[in-house]
PDB file of N, CA and C in Angstrom:
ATOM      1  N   UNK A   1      37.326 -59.203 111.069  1.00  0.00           N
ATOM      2  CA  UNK A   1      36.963 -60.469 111.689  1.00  0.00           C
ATOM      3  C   UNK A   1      37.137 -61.631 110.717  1.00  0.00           C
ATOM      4  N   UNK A   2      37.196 -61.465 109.426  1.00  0.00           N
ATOM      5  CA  UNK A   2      36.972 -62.609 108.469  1.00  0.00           C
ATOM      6  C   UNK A   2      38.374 -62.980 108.016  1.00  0.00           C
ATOM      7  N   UNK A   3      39.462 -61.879 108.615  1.00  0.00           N
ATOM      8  CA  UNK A   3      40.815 -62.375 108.234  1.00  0.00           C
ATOM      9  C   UNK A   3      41.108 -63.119 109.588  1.00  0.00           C
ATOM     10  N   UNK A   4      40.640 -62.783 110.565  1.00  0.00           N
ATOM     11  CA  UNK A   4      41.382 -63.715 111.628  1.00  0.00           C
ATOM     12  C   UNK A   4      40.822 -64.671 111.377  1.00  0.00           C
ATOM     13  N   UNK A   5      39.479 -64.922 111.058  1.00  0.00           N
ATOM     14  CA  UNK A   5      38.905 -66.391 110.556  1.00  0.00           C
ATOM     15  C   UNK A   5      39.728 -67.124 109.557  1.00  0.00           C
ATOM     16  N   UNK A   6      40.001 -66.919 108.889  1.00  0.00           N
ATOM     17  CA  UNK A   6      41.070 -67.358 107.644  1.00  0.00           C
ATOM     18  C   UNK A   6      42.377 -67.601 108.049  1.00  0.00           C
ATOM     19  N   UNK A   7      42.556 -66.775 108.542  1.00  0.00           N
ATOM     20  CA  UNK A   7      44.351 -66.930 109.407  1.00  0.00           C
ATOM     21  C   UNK A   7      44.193 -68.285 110.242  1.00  0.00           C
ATOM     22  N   UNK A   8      42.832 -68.298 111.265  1.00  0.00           N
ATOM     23  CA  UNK A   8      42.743 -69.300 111.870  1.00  0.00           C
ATOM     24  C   UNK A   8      42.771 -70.502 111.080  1.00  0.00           C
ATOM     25  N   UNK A   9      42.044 -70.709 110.316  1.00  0.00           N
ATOM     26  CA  UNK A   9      41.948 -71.779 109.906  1.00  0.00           C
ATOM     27  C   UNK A   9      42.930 -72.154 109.132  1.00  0.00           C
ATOM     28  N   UNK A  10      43.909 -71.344 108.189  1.00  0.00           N
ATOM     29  CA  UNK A  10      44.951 -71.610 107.896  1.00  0.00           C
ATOM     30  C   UNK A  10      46.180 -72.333 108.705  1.00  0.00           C
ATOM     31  N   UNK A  11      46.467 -71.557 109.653  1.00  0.00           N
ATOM     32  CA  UNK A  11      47.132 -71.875 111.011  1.00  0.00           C
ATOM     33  C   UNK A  11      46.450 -73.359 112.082  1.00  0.00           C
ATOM     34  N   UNK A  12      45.792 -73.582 111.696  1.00  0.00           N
ATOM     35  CA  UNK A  12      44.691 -75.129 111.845  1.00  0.00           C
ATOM     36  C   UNK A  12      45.318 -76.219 110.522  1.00  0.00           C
ATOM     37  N   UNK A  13      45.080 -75.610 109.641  1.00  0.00           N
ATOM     38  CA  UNK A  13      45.427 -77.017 108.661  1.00  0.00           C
ATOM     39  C   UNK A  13      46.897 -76.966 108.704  1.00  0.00           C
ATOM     40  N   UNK A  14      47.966 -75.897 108.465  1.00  0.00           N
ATOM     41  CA  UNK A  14      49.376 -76.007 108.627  1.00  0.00           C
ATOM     42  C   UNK A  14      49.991 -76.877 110.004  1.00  0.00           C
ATOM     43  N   UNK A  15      49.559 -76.248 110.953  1.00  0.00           N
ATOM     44  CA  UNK A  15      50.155 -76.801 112.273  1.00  0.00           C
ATOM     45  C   UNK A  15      49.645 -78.666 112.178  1.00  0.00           C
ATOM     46  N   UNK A  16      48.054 -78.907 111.622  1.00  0.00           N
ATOM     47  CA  UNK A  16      47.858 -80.268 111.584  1.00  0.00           C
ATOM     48  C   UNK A  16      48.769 -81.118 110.830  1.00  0.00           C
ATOM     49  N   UNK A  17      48.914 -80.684 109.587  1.00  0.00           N
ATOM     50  CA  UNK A  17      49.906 -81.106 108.626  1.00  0.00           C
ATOM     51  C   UNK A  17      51.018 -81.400 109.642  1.00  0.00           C
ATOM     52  N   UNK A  18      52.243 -80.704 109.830  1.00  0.00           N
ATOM     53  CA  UNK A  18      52.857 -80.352 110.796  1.00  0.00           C
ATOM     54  C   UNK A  18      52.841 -81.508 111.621  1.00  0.00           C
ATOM     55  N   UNK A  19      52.176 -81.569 112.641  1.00  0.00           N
ATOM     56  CA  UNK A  19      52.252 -82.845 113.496  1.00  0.00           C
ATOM     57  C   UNK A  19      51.767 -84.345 113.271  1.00  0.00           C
ATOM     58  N   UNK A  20      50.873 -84.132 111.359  1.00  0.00           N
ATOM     59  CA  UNK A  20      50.879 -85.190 111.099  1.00  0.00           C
ATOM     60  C   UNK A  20      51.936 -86.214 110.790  1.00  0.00           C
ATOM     61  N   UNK A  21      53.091 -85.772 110.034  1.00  0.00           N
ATOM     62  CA  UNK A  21      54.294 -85.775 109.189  1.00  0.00           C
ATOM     63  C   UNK A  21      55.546 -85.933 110.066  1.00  0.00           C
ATOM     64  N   UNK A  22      55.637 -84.489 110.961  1.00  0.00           N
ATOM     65  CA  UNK A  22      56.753 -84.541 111.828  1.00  0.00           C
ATOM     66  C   UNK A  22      57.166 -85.607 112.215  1.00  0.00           C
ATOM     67  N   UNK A  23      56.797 -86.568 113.111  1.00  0.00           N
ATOM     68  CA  UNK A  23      56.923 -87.493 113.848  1.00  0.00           C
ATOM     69  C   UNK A  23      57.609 -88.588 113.271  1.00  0.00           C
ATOM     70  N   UNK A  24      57.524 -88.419 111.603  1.00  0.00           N
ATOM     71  CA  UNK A  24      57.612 -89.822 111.113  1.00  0.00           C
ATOM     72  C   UNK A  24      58.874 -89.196 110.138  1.00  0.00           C
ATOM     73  N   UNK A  25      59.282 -87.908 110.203  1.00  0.00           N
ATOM     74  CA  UNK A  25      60.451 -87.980 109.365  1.00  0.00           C
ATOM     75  C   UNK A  25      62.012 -87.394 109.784  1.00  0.00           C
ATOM     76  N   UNK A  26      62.762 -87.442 109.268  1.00  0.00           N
ATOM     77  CA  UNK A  26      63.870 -87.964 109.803  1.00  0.00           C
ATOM     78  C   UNK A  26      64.843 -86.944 110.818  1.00  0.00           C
ATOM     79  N   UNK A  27      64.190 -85.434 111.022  1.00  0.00           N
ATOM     80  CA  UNK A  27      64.544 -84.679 111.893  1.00  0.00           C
ATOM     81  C   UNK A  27      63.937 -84.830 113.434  1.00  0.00           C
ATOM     82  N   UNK A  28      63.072 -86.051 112.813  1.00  0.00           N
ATOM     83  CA  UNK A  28      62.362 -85.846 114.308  1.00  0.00           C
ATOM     84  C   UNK A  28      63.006 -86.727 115.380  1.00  0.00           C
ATOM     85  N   UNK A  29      64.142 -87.605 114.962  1.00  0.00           N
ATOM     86  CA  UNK A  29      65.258 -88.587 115.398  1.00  0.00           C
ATOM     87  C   UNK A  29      66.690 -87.643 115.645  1.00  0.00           C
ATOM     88  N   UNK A  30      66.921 -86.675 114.736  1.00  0.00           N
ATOM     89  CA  UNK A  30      67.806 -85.497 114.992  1.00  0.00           C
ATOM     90  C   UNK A  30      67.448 -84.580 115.662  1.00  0.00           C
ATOM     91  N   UNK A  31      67.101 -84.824 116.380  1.00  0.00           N
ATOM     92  CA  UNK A  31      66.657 -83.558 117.850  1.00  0.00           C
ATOM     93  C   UNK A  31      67.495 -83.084 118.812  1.00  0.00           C
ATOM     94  N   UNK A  32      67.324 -82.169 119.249  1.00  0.00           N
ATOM     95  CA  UNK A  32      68.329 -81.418 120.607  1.00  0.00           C
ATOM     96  C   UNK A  32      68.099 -82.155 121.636  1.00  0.00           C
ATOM     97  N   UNK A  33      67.344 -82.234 122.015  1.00  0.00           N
ATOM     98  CA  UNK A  33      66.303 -83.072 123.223  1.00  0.00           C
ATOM     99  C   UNK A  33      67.079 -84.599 123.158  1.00  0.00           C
ATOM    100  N   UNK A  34      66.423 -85.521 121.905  1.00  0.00           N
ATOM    101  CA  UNK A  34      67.090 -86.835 122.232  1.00  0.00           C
ATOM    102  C   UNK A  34      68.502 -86.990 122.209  1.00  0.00           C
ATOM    103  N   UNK A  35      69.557 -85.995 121.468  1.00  0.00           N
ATOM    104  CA  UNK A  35      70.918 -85.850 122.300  1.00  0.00           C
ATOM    105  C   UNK A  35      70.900 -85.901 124.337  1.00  0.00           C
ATOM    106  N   UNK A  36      70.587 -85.155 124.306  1.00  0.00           N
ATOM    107  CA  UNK A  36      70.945 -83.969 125.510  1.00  0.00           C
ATOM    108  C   UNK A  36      70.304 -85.020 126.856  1.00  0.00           C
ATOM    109  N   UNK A  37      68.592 -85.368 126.387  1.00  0.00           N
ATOM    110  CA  UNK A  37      68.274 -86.134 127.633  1.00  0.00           C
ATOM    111  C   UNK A  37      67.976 -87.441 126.615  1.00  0.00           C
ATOM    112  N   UNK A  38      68.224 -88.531 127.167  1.00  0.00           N
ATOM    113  CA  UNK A  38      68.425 -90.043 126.867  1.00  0.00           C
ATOM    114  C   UNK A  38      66.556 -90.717 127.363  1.00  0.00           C
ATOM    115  N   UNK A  39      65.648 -89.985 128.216  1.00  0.00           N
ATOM    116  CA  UNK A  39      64.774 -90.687 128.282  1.00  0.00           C
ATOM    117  C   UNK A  39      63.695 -89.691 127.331  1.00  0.00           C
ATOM    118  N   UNK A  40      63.904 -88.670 126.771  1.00  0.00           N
ATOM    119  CA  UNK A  40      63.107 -87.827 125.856  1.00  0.00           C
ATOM    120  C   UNK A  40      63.334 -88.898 124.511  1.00  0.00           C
ATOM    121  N   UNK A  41      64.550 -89.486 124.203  1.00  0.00           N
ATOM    122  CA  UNK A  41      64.749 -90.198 122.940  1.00  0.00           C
ATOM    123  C   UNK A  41      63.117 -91.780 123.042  1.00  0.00           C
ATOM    124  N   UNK A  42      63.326 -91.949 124.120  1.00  0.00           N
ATOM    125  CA  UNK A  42      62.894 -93.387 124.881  1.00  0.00           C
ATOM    126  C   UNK A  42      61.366 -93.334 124.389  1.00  0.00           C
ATOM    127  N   UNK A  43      61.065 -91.885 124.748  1.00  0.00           N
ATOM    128  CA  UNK A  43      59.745 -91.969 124.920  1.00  0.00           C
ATOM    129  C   UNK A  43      59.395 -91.413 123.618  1.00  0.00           C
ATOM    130  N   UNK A  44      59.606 -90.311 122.691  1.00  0.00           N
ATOM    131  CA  UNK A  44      59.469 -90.081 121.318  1.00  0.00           C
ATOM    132  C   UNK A  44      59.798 -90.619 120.300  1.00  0.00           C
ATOM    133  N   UNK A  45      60.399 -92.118 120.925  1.00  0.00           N
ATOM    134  CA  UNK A  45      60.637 -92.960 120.023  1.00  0.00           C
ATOM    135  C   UNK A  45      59.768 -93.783 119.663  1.00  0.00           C
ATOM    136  N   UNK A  46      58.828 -93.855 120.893  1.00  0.00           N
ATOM    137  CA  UNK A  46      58.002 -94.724 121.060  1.00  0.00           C
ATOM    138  C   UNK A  46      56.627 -94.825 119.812  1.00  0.00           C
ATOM    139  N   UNK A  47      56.512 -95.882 118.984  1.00  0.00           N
ATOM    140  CA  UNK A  47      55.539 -95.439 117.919  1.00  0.00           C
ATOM    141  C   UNK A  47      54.039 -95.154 118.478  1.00  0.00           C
ATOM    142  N   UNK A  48      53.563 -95.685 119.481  1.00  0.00           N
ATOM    143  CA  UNK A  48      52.346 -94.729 120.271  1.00  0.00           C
ATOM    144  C   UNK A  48      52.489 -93.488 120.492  1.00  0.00           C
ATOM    145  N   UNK A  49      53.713 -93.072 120.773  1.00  0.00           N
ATOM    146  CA  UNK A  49      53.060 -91.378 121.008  1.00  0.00           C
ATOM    147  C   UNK A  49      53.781 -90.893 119.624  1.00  0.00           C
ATOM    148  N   UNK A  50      54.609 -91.594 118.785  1.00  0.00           N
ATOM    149  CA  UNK A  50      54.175 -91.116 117.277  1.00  0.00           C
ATOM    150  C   UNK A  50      52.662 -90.758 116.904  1.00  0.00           C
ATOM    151  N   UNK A  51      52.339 -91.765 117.028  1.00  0.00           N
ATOM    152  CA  UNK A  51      50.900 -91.894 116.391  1.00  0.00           C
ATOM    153  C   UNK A  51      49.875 -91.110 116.904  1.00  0.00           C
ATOM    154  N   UNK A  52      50.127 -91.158 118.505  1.00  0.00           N
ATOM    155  CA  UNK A  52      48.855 -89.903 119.542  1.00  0.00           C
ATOM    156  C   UNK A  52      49.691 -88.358 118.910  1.00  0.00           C
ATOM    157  N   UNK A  53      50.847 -87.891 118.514  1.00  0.00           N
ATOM    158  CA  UNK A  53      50.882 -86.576 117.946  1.00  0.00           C
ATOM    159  C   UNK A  53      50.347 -86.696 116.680  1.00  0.00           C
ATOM    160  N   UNK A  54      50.830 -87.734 115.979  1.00  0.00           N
ATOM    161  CA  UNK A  54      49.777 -87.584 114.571  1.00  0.00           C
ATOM    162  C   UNK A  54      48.435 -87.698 114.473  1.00  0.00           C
ATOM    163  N   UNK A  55      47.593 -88.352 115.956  1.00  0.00           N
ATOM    164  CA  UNK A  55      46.625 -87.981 115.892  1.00  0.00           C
ATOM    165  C   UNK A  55      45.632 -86.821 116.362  1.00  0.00           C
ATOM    166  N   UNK A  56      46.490 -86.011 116.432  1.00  0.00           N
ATOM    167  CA  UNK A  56      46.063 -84.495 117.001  1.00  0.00           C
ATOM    168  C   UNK A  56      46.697 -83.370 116.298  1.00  0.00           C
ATOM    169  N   UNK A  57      47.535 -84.290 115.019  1.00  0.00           N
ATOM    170  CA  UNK A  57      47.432 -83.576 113.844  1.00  0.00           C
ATOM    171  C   UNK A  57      46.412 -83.446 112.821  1.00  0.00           C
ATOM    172  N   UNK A  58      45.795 -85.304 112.749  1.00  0.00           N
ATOM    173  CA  UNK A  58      44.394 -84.838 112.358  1.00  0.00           C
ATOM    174  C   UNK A  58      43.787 -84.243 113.114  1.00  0.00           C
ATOM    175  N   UNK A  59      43.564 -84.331 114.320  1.00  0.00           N
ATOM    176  CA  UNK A  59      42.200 -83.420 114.391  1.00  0.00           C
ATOM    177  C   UNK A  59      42.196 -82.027 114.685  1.00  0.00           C
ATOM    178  N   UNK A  60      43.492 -81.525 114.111  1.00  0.00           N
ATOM    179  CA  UNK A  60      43.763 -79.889 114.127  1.00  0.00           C
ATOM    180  C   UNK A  60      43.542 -79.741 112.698  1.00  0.00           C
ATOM    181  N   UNK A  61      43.444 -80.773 111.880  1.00  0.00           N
ATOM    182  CA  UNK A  61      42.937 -80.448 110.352  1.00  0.00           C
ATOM    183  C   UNK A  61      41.610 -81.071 110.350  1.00  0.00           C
ATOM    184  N   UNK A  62      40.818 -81.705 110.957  1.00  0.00           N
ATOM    185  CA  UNK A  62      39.345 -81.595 110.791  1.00  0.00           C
ATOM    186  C   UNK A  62      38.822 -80.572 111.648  1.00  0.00           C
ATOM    187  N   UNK A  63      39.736 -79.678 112.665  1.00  0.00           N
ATOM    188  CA  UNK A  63      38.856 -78.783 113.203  1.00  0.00           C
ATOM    189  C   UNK A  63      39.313 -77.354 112.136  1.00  0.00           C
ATOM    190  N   UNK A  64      40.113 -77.670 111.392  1.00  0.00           N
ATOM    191  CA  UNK A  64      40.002 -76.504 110.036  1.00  0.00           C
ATOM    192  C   UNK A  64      38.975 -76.590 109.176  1.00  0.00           C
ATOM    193  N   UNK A  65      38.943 -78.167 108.864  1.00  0.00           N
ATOM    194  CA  UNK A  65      37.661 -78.191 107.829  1.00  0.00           C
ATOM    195  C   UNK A  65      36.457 -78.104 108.550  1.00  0.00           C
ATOM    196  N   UNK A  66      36.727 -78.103 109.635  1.00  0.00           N
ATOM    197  CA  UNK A  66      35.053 -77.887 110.757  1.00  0.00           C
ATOM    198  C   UNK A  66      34.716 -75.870 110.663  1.00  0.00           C
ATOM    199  N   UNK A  67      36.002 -75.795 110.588  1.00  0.00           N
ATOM    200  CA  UNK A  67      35.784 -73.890 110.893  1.00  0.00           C
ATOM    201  C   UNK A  67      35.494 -73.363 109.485  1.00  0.00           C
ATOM    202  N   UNK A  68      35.991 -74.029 108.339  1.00  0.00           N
ATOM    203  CA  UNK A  68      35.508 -73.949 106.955  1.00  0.00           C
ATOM    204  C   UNK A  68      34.019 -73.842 106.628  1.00  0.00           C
ATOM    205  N   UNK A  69      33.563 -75.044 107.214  1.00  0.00           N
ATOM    206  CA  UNK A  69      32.038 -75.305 106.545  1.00  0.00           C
ATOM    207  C   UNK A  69      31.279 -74.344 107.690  1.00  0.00           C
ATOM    208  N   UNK A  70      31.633 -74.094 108.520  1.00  0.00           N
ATOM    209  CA  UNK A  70      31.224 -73.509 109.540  1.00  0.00           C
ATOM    210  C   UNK A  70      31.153 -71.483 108.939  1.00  0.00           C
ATOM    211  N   UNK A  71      32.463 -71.468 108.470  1.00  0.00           N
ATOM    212  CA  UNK A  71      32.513 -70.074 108.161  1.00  0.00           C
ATOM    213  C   UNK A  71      31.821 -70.042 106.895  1.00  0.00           C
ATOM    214  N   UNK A  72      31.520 -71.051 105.746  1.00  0.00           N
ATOM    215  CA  UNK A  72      30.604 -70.532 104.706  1.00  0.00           C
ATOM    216  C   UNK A  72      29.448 -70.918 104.649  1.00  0.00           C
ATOM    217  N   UNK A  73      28.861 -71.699 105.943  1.00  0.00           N
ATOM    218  CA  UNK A  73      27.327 -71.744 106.199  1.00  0.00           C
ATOM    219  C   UNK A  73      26.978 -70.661 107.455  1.00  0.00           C
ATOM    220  N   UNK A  74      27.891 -69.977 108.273  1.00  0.00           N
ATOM    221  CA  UNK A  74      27.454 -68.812 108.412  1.00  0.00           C
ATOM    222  C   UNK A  74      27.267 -67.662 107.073  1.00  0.00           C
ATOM    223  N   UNK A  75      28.246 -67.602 106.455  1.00  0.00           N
ATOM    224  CA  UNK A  75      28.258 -66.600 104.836  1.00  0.00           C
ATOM    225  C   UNK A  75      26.648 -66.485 104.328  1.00  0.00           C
ATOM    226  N   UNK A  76      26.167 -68.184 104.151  1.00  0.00           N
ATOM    227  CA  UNK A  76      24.970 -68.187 103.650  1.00  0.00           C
ATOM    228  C   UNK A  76      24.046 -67.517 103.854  1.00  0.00           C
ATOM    229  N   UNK A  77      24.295 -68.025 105.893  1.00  0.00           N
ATOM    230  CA  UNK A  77      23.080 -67.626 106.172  1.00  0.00           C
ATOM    231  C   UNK A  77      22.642 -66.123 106.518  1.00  0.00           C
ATOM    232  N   UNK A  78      24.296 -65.789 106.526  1.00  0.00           N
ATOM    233  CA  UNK A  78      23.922 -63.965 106.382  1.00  0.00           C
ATOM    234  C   UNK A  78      23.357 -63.387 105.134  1.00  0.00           C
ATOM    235  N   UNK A  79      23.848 -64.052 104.090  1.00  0.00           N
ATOM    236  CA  UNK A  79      23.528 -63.258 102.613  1.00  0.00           C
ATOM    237  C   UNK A  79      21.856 -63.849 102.251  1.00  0.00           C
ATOM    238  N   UNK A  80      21.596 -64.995 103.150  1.00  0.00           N
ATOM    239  CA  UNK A  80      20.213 -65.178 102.880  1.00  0.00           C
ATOM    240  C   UNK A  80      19.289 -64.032 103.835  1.00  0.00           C
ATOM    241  N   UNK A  81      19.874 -63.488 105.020  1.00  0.00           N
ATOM    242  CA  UNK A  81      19.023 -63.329 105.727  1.00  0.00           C
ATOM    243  C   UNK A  81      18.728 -62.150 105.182  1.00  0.00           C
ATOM    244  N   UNK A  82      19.930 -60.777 104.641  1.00  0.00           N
ATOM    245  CA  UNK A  82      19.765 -60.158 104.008  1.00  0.00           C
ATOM    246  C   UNK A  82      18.544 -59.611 102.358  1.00  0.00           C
ATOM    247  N   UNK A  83      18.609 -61.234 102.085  1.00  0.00           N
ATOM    248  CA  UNK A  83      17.933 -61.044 100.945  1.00  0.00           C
ATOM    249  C   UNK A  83      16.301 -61.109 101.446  1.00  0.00           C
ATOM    250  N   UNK A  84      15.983 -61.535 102.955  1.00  0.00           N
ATOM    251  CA  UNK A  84      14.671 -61.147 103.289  1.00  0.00           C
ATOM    252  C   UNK A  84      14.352 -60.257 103.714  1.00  0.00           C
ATOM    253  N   UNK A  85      15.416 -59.302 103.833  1.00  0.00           N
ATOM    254  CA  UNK A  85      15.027 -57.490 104.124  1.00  0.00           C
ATOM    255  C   UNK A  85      13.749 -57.100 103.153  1.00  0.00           C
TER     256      UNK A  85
END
């Protein structure tokens, strides 16, 4: 259970990164999509929904650092509860 926790949260801060960045660098103008269809360019060009994917890149990296503090204040409170056996 504590590796899928870790995996998760790994896979949380990468993918945030990821859609923080993407948007703003220079493959994201070299796409299959804005070839192929002309109103996919229109609209991912657009710096608002730049910015709404980068902002759900942060919050796929504050819900890593949320599952962080989360997974070592559960830790605590197991190794405390233990120590009142």
């Amino acid at each position: 259970m504590r590796l899928l926790t870790v995996l998760y949260i790994v896979l949380c801060f990468l993918m945030g990164v990821m859609l923080l960045l993407s948007p703003w660098l220079l493959p994201w103008e070299e796409n299959y999509f804005f070839i192929r269809y002309s109103w996919v360019q229109i609209v991912a060009s657009n710096y608002y929904v730049r910015g709404a994917i980068s902002g759900i890149g942060v919050a796929d990296i504050a819900l890593g650092a949320w599952e962080v503090a989360r997974y070592f204040h559960k830790g605590r409170n197991e190794a405390s509860s233990t120590l009142n056996l």
